[in-house]
N, C-alpha and C. Protein backbone atom coordinates (compact mmCIF):
# COMPACT_ATOMS: atom_id res chain seq x y z
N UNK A 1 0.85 -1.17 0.00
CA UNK A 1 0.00 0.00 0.00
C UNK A 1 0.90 1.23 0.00
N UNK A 2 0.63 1.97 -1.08
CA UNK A 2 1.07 3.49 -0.82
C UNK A 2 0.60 4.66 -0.43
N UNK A 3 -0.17 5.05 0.03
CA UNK A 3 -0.66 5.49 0.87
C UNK A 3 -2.08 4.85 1.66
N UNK A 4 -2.33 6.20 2.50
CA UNK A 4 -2.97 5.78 3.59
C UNK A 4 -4.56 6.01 3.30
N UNK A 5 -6.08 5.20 3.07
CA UNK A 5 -6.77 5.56 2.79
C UNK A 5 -7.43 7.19 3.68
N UNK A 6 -8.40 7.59 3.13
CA UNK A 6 -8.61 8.97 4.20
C UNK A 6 -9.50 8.05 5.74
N UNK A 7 -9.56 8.45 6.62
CA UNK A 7 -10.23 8.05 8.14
C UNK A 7 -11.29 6.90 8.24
N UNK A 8 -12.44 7.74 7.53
CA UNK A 8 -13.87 6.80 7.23
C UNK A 8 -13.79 5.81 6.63
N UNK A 9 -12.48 5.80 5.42
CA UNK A 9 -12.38 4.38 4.67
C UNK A 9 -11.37 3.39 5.60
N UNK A 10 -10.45 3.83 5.84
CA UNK A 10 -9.26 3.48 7.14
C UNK A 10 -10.14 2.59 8.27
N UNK A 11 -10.77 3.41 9.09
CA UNK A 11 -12.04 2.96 9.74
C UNK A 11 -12.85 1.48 9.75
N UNK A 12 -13.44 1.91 8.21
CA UNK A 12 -14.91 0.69 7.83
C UNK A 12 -13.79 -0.64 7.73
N UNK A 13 -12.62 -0.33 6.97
CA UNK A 13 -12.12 -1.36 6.54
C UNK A 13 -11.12 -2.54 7.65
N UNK A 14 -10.59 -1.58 8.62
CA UNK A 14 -10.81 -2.23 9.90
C UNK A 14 -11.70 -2.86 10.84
N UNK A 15 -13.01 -2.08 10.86
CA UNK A 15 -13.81 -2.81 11.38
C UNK A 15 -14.28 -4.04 10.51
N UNK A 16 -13.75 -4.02 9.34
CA UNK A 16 -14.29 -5.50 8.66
C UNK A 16 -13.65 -6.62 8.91
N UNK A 17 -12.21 -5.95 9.02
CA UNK A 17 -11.08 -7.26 8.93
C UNK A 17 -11.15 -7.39 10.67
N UNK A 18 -11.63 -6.46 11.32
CA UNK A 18 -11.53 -6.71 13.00
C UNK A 18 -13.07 -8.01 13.41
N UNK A 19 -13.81 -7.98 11.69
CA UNK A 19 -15.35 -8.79 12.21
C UNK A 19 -16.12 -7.95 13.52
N UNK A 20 -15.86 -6.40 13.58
CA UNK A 20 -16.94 -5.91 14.01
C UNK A 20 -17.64 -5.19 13.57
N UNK A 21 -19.72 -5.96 13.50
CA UNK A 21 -20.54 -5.46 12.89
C UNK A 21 -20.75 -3.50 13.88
N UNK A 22 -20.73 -3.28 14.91
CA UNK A 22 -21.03 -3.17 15.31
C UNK A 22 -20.36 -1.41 14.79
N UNK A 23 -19.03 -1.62 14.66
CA UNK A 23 -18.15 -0.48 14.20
C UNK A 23 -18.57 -0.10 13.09
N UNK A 24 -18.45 -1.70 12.33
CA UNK A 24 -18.43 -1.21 10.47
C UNK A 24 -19.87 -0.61 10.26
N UNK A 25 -20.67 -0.56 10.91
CA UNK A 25 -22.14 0.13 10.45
C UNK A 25 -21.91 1.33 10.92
N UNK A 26 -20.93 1.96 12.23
CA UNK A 26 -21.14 3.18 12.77
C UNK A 26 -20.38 4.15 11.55
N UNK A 27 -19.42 3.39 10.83
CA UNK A 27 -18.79 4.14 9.84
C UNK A 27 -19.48 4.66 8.93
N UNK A 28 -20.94 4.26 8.24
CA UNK A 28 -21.78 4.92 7.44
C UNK A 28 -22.84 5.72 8.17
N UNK A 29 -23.30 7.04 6.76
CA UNK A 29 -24.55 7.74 7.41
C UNK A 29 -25.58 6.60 7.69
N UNK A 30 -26.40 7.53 8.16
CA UNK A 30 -27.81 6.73 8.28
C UNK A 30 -28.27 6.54 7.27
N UNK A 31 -28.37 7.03 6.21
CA UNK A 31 -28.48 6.69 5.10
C UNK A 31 -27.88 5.61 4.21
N UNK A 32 -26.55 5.27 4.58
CA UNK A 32 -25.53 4.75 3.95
C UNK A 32 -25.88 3.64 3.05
N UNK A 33 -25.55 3.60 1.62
CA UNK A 33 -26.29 2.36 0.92
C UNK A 33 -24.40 1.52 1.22
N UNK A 34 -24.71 0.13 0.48
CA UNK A 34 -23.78 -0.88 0.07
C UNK A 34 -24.57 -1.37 -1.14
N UNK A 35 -23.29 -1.00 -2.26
CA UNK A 35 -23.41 -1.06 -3.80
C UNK A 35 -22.85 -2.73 -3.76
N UNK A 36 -23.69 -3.74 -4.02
CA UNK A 36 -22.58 -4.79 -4.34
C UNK A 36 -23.06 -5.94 -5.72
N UNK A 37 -21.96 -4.97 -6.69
CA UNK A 37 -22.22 -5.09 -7.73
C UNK A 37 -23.64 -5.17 -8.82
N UNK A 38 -24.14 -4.04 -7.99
CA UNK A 38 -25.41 -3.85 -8.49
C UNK A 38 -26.59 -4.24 -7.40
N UNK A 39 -26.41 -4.86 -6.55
CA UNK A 39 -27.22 -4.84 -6.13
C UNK A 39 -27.12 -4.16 -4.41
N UNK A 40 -28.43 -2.89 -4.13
CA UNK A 40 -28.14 -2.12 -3.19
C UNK A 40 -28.99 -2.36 -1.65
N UNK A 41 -28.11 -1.61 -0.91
CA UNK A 41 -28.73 -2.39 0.51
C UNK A 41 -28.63 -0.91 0.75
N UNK A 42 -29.46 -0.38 1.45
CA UNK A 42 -29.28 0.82 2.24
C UNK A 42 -29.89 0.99 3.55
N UNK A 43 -29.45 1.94 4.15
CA UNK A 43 -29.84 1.74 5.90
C UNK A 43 -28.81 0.44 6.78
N UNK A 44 -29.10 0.67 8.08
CA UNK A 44 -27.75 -0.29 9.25
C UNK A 44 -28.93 -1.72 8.84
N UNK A 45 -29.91 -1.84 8.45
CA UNK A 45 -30.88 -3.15 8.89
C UNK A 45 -30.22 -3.88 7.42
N UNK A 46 -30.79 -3.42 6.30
CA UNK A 46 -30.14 -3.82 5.29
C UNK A 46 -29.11 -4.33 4.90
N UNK A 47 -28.27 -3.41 5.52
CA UNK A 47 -26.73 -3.44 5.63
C UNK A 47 -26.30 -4.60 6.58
N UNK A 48 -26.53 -4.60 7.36
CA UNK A 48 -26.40 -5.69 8.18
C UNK A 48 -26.68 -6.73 7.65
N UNK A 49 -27.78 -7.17 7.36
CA UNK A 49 -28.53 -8.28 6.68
C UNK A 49 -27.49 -8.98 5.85
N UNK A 50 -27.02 -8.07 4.67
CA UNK A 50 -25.91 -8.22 3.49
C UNK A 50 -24.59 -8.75 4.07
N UNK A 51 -24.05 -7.63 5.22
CA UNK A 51 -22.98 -8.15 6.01
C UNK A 51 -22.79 -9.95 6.93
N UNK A 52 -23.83 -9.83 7.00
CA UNK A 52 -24.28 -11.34 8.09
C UNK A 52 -23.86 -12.68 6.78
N UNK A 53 -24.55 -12.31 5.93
CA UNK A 53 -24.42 -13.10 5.12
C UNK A 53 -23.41 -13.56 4.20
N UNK A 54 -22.52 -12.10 3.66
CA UNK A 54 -21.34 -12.22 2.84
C UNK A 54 -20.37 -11.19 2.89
N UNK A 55 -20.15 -10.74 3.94
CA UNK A 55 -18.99 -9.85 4.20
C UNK A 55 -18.39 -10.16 5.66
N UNK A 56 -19.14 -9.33 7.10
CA UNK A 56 -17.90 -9.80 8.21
C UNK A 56 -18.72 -11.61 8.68
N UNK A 57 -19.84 -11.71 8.18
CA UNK A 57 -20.82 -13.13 8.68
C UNK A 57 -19.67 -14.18 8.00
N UNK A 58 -18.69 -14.05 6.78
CA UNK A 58 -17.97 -15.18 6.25
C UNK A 58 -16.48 -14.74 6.80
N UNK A 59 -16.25 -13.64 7.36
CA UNK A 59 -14.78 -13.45 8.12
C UNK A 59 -14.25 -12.82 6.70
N UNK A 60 -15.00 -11.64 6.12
CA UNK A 60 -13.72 -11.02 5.44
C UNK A 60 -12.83 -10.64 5.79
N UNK A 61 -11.88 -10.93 4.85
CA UNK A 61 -10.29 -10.26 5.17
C UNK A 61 -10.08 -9.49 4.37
N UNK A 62 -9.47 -8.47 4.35
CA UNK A 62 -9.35 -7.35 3.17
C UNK A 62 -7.86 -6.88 3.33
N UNK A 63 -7.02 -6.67 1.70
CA UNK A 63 -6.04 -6.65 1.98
C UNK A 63 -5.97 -5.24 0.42
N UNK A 64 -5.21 -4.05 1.32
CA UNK A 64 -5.47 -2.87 0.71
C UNK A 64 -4.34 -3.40 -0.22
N UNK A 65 -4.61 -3.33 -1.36
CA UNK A 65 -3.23 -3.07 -2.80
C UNK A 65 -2.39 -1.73 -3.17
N UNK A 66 -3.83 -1.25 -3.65
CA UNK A 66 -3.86 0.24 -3.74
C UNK A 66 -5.17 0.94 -3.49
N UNK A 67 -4.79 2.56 -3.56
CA UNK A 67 -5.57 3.67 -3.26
C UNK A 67 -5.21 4.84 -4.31
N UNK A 68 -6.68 5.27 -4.65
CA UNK A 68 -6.42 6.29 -5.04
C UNK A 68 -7.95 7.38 -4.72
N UNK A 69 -7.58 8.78 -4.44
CA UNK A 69 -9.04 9.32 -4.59
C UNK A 69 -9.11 10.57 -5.04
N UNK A 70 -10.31 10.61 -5.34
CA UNK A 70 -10.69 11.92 -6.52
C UNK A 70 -12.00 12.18 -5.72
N UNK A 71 -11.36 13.68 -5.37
CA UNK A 71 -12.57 14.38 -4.72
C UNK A 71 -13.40 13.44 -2.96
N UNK A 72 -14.32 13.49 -2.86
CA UNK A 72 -15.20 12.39 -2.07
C UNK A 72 -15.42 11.19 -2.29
N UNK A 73 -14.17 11.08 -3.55
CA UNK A 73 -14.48 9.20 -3.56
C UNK A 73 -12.89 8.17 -3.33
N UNK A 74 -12.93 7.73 -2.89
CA UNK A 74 -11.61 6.56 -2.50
C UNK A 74 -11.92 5.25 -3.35
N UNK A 75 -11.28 4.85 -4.04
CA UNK A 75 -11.14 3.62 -4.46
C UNK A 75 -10.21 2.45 -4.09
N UNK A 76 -10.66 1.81 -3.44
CA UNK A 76 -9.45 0.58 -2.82
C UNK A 76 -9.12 -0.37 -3.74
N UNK A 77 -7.93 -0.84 -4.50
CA UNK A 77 -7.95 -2.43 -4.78
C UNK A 77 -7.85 -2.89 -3.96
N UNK A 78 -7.92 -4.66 -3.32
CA UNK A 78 -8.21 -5.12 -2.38
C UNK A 78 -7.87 -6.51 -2.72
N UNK A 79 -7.37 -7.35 -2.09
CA UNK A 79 -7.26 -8.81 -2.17
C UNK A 79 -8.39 -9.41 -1.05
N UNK A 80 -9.31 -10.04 -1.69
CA UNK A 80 -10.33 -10.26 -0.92
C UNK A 80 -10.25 -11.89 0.18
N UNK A 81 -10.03 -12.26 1.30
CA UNK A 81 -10.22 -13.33 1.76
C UNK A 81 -10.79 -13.52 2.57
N UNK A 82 -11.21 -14.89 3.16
CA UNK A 82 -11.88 -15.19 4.57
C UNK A 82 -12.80 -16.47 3.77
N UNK A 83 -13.52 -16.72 3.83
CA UNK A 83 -14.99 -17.93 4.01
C UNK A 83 -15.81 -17.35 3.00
N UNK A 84 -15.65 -16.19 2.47
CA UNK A 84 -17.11 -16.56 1.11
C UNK A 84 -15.89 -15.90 -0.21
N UNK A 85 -16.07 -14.96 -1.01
CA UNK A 85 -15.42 -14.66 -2.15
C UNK A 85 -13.74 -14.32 -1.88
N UNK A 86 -13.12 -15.07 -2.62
CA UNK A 86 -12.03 -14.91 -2.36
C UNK A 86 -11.39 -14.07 -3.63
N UNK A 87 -10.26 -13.34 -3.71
CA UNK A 87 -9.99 -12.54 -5.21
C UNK A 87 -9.86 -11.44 -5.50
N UNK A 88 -9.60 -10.66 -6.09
CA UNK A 88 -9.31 -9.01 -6.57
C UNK A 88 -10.43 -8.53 -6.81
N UNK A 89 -10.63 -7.43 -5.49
CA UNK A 89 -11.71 -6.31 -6.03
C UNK A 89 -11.76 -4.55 -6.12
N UNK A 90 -12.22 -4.36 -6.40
CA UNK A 90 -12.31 -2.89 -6.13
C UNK A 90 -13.54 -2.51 -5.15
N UNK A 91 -13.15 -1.48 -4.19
CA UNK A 91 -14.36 -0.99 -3.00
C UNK A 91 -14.03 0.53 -3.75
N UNK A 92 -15.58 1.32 -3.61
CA UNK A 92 -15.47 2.74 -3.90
C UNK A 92 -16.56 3.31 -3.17
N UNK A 93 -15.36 4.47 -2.58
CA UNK A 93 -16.34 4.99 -1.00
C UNK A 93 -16.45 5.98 -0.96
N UNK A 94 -18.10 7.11 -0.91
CA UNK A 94 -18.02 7.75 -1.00
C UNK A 94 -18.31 8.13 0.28
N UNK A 95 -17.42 9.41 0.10
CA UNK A 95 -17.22 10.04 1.90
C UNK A 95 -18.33 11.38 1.90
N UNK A 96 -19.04 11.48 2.87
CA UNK A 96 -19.90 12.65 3.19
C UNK A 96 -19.73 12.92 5.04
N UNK A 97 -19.22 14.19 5.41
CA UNK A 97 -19.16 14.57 6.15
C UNK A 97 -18.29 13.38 7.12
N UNK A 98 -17.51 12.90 7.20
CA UNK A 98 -16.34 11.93 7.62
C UNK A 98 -17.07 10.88 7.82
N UNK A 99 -18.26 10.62 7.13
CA UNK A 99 -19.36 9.00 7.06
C UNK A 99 -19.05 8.58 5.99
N UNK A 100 -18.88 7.27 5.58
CA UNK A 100 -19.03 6.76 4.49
C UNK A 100 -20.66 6.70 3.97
N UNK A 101 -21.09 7.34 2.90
CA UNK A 101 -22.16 7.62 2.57
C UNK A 101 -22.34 6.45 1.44
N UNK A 102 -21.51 5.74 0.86
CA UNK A 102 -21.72 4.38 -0.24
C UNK A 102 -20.71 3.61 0.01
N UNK A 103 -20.73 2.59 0.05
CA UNK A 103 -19.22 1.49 -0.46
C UNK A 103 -20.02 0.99 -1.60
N UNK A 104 -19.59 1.07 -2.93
CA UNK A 104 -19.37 0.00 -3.97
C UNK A 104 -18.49 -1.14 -4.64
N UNK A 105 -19.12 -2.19 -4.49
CA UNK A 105 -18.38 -3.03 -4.96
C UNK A 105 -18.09 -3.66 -6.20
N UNK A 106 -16.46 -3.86 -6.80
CA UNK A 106 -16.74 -4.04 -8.40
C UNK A 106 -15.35 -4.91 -8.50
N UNK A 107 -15.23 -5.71 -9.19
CA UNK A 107 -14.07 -6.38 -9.38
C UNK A 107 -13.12 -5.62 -10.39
């Protein structure tokens, strides 16, 4: 990794690889959707739901490659591991007021 993502992304992405639901939801607005690959979850209930099932529920591991960001958005590459998708992805986060207001997911 060459640099350091900004706070809110720094943050979510710890609380994923730490497997706490509890953090990784405080990191988005109340609003906050999860883009994953088209299909959207928005709100902590939603979000959760999605998470339980295929993000910290299978023990993601997330391993930053690179970073880059333009304006309010961060893009992570990522080596994805743990118990459900394993593989190269891209996360893209958009930051509103130091909340993550979207994560999208895209390979």
């Amino acid at each position: 990794m060459t640099a350091a993502p900004p706070e809110p992304v720094a943050r979510l992405v710890a609380a994923a690889n730490n497997h706490d639901t509890a953090e990784f939801l405080a990191c988005f607005t109340p609003d906050g959707v999860v883009d994953d690959w088209g299909r959207t979850f928005t709100g902590a209930a939603a979000i959760t739901e999605w998470s339980d099932r295929e993000f910290i529920g299978v023990s993601v591991a997330l391993d930053i490659t690179a970073i880059t960001t333009a304006g309010d958005e961060t893009t992570v590459r990522t080596e994805v591991g743990g118990d459900g998708y394993n593989g190269p992805s891209h996360f893209t986060f958009t930051v509103r007021d130091g909340l993550v207001a979207r994560m999208t997911i895209r390979q």
